[in-house]
Protein backbone atom coordinates (compact mmCIF):
# COMPACT_ATOMS: atom_id res chain seq x y z
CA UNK A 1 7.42 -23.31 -11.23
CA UNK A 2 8.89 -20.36 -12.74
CA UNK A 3 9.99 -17.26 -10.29
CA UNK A 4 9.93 -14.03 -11.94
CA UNK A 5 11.28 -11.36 -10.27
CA UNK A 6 10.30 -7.41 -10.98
CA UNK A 7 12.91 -4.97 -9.77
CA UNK A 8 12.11 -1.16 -9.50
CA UNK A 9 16.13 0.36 -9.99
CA UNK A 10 14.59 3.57 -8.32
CA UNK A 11 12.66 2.11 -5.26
CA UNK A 12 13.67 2.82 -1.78
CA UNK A 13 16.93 4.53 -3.31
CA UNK A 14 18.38 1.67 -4.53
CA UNK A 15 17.27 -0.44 -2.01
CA UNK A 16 15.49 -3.34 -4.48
CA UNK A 17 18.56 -3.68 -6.20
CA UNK A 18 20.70 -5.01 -3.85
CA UNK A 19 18.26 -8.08 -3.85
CA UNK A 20 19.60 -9.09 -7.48
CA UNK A 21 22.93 -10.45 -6.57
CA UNK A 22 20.89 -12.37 -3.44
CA UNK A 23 18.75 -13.93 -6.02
CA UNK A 24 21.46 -15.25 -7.79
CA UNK A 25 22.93 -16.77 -5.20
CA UNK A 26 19.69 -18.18 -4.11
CA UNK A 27 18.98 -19.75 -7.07
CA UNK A 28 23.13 -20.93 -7.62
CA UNK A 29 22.61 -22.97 -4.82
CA UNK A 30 19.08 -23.89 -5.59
CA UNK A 31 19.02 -24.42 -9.15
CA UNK A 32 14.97 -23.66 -10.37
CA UNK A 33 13.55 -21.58 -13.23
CA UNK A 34 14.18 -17.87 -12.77
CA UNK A 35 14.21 -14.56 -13.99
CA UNK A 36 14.98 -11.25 -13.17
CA UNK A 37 13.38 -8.08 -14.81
CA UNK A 38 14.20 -4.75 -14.13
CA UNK A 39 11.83 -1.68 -14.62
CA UNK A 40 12.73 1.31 -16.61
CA UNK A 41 9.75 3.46 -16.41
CA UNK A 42 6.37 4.32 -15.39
CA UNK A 43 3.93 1.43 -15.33
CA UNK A 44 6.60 -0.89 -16.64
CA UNK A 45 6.07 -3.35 -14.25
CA UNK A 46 2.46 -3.39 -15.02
CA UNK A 47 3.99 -4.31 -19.11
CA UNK A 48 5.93 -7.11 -17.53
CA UNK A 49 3.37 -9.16 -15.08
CA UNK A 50 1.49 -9.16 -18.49
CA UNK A 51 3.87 -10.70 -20.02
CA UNK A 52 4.42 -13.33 -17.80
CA UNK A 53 1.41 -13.92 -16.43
CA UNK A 54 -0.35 -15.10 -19.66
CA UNK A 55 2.08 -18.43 -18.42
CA UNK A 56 0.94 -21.45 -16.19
CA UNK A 57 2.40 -22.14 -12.72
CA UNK A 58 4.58 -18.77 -12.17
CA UNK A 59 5.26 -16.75 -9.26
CA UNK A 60 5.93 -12.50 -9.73
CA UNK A 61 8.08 -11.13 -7.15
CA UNK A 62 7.41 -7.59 -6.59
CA UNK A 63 10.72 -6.35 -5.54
CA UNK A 64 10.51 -2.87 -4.68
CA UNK A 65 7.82 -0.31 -3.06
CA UNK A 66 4.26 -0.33 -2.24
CA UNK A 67 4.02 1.52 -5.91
CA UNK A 68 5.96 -1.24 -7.74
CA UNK A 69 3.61 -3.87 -5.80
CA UNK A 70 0.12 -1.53 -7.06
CA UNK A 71 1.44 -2.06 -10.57
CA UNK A 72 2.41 -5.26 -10.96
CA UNK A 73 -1.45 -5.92 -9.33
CA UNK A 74 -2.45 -4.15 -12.06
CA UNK A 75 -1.10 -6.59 -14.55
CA UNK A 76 -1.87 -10.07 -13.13
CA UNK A 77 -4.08 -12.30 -14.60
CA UNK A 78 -6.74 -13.81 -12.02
CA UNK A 79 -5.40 -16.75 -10.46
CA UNK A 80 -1.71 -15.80 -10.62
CA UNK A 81 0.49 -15.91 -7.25
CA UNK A 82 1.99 -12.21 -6.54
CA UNK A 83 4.93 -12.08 -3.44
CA UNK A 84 5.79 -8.62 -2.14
CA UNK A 85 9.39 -8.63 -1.15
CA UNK A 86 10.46 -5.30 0.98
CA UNK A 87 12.51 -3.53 -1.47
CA UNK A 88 10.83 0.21 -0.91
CA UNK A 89 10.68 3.03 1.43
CA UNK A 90 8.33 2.35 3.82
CA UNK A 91 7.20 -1.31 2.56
CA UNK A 92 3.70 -1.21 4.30
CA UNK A 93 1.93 -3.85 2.55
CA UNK A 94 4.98 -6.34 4.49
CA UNK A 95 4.28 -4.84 7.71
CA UNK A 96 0.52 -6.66 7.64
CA UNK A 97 2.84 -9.80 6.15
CA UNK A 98 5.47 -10.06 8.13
CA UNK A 99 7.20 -8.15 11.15
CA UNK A 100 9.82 -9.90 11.55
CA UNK A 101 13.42 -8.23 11.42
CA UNK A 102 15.44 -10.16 9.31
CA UNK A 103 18.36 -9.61 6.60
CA UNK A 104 17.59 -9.68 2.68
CA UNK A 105 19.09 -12.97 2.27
CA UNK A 106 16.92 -14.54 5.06
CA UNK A 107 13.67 -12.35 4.24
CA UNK A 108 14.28 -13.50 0.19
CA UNK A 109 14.97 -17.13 1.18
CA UNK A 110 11.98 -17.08 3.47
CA UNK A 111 9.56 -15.68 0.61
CA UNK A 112 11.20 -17.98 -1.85
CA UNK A 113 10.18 -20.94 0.04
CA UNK A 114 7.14 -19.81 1.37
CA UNK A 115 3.60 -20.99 1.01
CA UNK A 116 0.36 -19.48 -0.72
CA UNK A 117 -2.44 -18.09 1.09
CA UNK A 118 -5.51 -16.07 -0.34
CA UNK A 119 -6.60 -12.42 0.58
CA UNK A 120 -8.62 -9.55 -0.66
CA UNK A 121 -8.10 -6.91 -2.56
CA UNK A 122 -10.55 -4.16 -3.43
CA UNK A 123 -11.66 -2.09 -6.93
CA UNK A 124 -11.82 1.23 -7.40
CA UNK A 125 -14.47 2.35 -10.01
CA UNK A 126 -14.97 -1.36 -11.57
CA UNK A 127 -10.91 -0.96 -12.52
CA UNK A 128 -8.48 0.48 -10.50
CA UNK A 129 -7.28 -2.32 -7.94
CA UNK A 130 -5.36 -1.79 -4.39
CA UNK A 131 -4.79 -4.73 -1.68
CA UNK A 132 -3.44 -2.46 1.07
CA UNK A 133 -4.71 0.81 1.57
CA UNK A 134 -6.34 3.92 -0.16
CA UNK A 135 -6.64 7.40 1.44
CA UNK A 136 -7.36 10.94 0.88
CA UNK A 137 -7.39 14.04 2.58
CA UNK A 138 -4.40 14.84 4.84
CA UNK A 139 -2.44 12.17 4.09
CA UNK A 140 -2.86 11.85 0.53
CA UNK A 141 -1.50 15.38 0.25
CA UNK A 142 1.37 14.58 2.33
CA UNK A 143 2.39 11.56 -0.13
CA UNK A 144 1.96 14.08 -2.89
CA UNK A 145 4.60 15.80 -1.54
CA UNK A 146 6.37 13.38 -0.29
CA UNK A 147 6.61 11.73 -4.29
CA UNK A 148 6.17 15.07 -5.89
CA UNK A 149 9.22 17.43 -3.98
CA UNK A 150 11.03 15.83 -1.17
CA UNK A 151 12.11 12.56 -2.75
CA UNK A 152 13.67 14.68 -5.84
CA UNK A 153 14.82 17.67 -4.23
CA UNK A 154 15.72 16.72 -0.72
CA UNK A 155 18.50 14.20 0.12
CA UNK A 156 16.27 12.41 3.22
CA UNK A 157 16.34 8.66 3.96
CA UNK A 158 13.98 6.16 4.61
CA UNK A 159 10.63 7.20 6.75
CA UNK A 160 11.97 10.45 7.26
CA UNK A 161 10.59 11.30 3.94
CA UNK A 162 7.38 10.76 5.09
CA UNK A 163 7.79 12.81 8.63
CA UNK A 164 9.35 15.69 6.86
CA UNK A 165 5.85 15.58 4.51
CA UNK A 166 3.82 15.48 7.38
CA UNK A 167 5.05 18.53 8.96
CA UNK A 168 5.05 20.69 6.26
CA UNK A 169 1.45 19.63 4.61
CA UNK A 170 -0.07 19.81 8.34
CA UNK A 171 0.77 23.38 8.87
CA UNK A 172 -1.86 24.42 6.56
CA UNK A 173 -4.69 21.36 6.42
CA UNK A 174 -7.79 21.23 4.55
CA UNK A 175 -11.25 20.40 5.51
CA UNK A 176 -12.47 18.41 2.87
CA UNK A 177 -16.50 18.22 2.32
CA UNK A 178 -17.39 14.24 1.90
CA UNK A 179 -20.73 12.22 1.27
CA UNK A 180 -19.76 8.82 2.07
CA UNK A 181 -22.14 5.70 1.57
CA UNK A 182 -21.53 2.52 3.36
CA UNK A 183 -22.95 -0.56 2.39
CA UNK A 184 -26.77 1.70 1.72
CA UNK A 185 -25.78 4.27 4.76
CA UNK A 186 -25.14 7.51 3.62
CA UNK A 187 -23.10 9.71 6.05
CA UNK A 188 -22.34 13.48 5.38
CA UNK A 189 -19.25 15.53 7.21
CA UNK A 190 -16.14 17.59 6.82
CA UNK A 191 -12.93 15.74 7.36
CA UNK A 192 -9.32 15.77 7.17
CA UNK A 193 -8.13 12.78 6.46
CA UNK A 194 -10.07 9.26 5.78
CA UNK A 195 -8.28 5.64 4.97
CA UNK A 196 -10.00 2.97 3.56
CA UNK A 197 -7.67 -0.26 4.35
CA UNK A 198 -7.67 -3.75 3.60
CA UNK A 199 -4.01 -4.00 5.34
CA UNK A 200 -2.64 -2.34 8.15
CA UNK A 201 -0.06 0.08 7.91
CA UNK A 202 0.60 3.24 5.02
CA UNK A 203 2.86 6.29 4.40
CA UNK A 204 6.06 4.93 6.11
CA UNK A 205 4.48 5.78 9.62
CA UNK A 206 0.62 5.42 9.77
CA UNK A 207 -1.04 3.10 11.22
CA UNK A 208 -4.95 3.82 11.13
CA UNK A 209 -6.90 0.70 12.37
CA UNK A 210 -5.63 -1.88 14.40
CA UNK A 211 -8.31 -4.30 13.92
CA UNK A 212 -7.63 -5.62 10.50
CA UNK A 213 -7.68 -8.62 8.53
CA UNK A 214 -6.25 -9.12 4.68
CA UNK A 215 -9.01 -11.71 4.07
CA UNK A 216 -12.51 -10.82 6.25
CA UNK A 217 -14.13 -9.92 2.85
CA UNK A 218 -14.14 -6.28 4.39
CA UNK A 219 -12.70 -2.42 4.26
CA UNK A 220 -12.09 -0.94 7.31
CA UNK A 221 -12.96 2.70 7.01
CA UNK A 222 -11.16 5.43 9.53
CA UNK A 223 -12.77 8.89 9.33
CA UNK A 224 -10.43 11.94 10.58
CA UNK A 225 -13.40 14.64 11.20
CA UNK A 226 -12.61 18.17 11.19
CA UNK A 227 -11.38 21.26 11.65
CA UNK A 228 -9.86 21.05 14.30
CA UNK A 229 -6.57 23.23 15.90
CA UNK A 230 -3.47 22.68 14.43
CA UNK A 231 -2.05 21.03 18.09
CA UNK A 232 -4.84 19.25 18.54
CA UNK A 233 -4.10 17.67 14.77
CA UNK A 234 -0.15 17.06 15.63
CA UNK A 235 -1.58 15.29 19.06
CA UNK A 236 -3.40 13.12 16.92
CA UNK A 237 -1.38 12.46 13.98
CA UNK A 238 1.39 11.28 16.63
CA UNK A 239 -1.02 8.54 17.79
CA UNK A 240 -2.35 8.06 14.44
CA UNK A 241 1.36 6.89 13.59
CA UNK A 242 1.07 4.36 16.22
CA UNK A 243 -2.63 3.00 15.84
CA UNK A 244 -3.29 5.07 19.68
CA UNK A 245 -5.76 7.27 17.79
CA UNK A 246 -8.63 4.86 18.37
CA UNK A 247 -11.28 5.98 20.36
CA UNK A 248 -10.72 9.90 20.08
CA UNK A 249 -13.91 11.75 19.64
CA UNK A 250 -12.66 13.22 15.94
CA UNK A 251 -11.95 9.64 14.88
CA UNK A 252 -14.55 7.36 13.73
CA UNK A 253 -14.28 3.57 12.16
CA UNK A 254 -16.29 1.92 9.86
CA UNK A 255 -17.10 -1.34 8.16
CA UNK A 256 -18.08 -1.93 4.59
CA UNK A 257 -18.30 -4.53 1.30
CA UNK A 258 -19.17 -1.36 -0.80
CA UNK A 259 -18.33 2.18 -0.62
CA UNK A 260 -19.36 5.33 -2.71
CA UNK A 261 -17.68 8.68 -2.13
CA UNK A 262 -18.24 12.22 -3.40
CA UNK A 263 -16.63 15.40 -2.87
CA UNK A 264 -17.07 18.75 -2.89
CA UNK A 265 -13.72 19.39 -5.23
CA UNK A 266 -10.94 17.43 -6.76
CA UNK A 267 -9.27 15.78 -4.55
CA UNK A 268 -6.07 13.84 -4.54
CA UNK A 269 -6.58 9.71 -3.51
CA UNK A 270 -3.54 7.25 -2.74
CA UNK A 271 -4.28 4.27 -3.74
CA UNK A 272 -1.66 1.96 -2.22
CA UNK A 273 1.25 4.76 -3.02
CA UNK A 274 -0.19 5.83 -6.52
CA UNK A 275 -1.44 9.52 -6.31
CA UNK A 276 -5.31 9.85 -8.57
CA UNK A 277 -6.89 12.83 -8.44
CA UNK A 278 -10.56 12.00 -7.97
CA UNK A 279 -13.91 13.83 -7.19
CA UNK A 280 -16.30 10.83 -6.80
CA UNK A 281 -15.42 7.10 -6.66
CA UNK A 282 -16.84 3.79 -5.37
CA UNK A 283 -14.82 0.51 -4.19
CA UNK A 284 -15.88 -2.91 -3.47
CA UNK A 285 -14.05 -5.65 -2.06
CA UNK A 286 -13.35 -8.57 -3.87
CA UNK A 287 -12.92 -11.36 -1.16
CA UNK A 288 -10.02 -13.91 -1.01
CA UNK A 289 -9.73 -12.69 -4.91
CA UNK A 290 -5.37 -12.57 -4.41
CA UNK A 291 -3.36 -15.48 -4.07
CA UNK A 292 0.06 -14.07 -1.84
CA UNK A 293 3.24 -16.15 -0.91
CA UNK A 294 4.17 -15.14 2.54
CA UNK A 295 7.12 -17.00 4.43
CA UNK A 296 5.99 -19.94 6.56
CA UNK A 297 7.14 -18.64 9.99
CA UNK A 298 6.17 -15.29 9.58
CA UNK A 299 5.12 -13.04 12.55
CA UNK A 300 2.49 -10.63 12.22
């Protein structure tokens, strides 16, 4: 078994980085076949997983953010084991992984040794893959601005990033005009904010649905209706941190193997951290279509 490691330099300021010397060390006093890569650019890792994934009986280690994990799923070959080690931000593919509080060493050596287990993913417009969570609206624009301004201009750690977004995009939201078909059901409404998850958790803070499974062969849709006034929206975006949201009369969830979605302008789409401006686009879910290594023990 080879265990290739992808490091993003940039992700969670540095925070992927400090796994490289804990790799070494790993592997020092477990000899095995390993190798560390580090990105230097935009859709680099994507170049690498290539690269290695072309081999038999190899492992990639994302080791980075939510974005470095989007484009190294963008490079693997079917078949080929990906493991998401927390080296980002707000590392919200983990969160549906593991919950566990635990140091580097022991959440590496955990993953290391871990054990395979298979779980969806889903495909935007036949090509454009995600396994955790894609949304638009609200909080789409607030990762915009989150990547686009505060991470470059502002000196903010961690989640804060995301809460410092949040406030200043949700001062001035927009209702966004949205046909929306569901497995054959078409639905018609204005929204805010809508997030179409295979995992649990996005953004640093969100938590949308609480009822959620990596591997049910489904997306679970949750639909932010709007306008609505602006204390009203903080009320809700509080619990919508927290996953309290459910069951509010604006919020509504949804089902679905198949999903079509047109707007009435462009709008901007996360797809597991990677800001797309789309105006129409339709996923379906691939089921059980990723092998993951997840640590034996894990909590979630």
């Amino acid at each position: 078994m080879k265990h290739v490691f992808i490091v993003n330099p940039t992700a969670g300021k540095g925070n992927g980085v400090e796994y490289i010397p804990l790799i070494d060390a790993y592997f020092k006093e477990n000899p095995g076949d390993y190798v560390i890569e580090v990105t230097e650019r935009e859709k680099h890792a994507t170049e690498i997983a290539r690269k290695y994934t072309a081999e038999n009986d190899v492992t990639i280690y994302s080791v980075g953010g939510d974005g470095t994990s989007k484009e190294i799923l963008d490079g693997l070959n079917p078949g080929v084991t990906l493991c998401v080690v927390p080296g980002g931000t707000g590392n919200d593919f983990y969160k549906s992984v593991d919950k566990r509080k635990l140091t580097k060493r022991e959440t590496l050596k955990g993953l290391i040794e871990g054990e395979e287990i298979k779980i969806d993913y889903a495909l935007m417009n036949g090509t454009e893959k995600f396994m955790n969570i894609t949304s638009f609206g609200l909080d789409a624009d607030i990762n915009v601005y989150a990547c686009d301004y505060v991470k470059k201009e502002l000196n903010i750690p961690g989640n804060l990033v995301y809460a410092y977004s949040a406030f200043k995009v949700g001062l001035h939201p927009k209702v966004i005009q949205m046909e929306m078909t569901i497995d054959g059901v078409t639905l018609k409404r204005g929204i805010l904010l809508a997030a179409l998850c295979n995992g649990g958790y996005y953004g640093g803070m969100f938590h949308p649905v609480t009822e959620f499974s990596l591997s049910d062969g489904y997306i679970d849709i949750c639909v932010v209706n709007g306008p609505m006034k602006l204390l009203r929206l903080i009320y809700l975006i509080t619990k919508y941190a927290n996953g309290r949201h459910i069951g509010a009369p604006e919020i509504k969830i949804y089902r679905a193997r198949k999903i079509s979605l047109k707007f009435d302008r462009e709008v901007y789409m996360q797809i597991d951290g990677e800001n797309v401006p789309v105006t129409e686009a339709e996923f379906e879910v691939i089921p059980q279509g990723l092998t993951i290594k997840v640590p034996k023990n894990r909590r979630i």
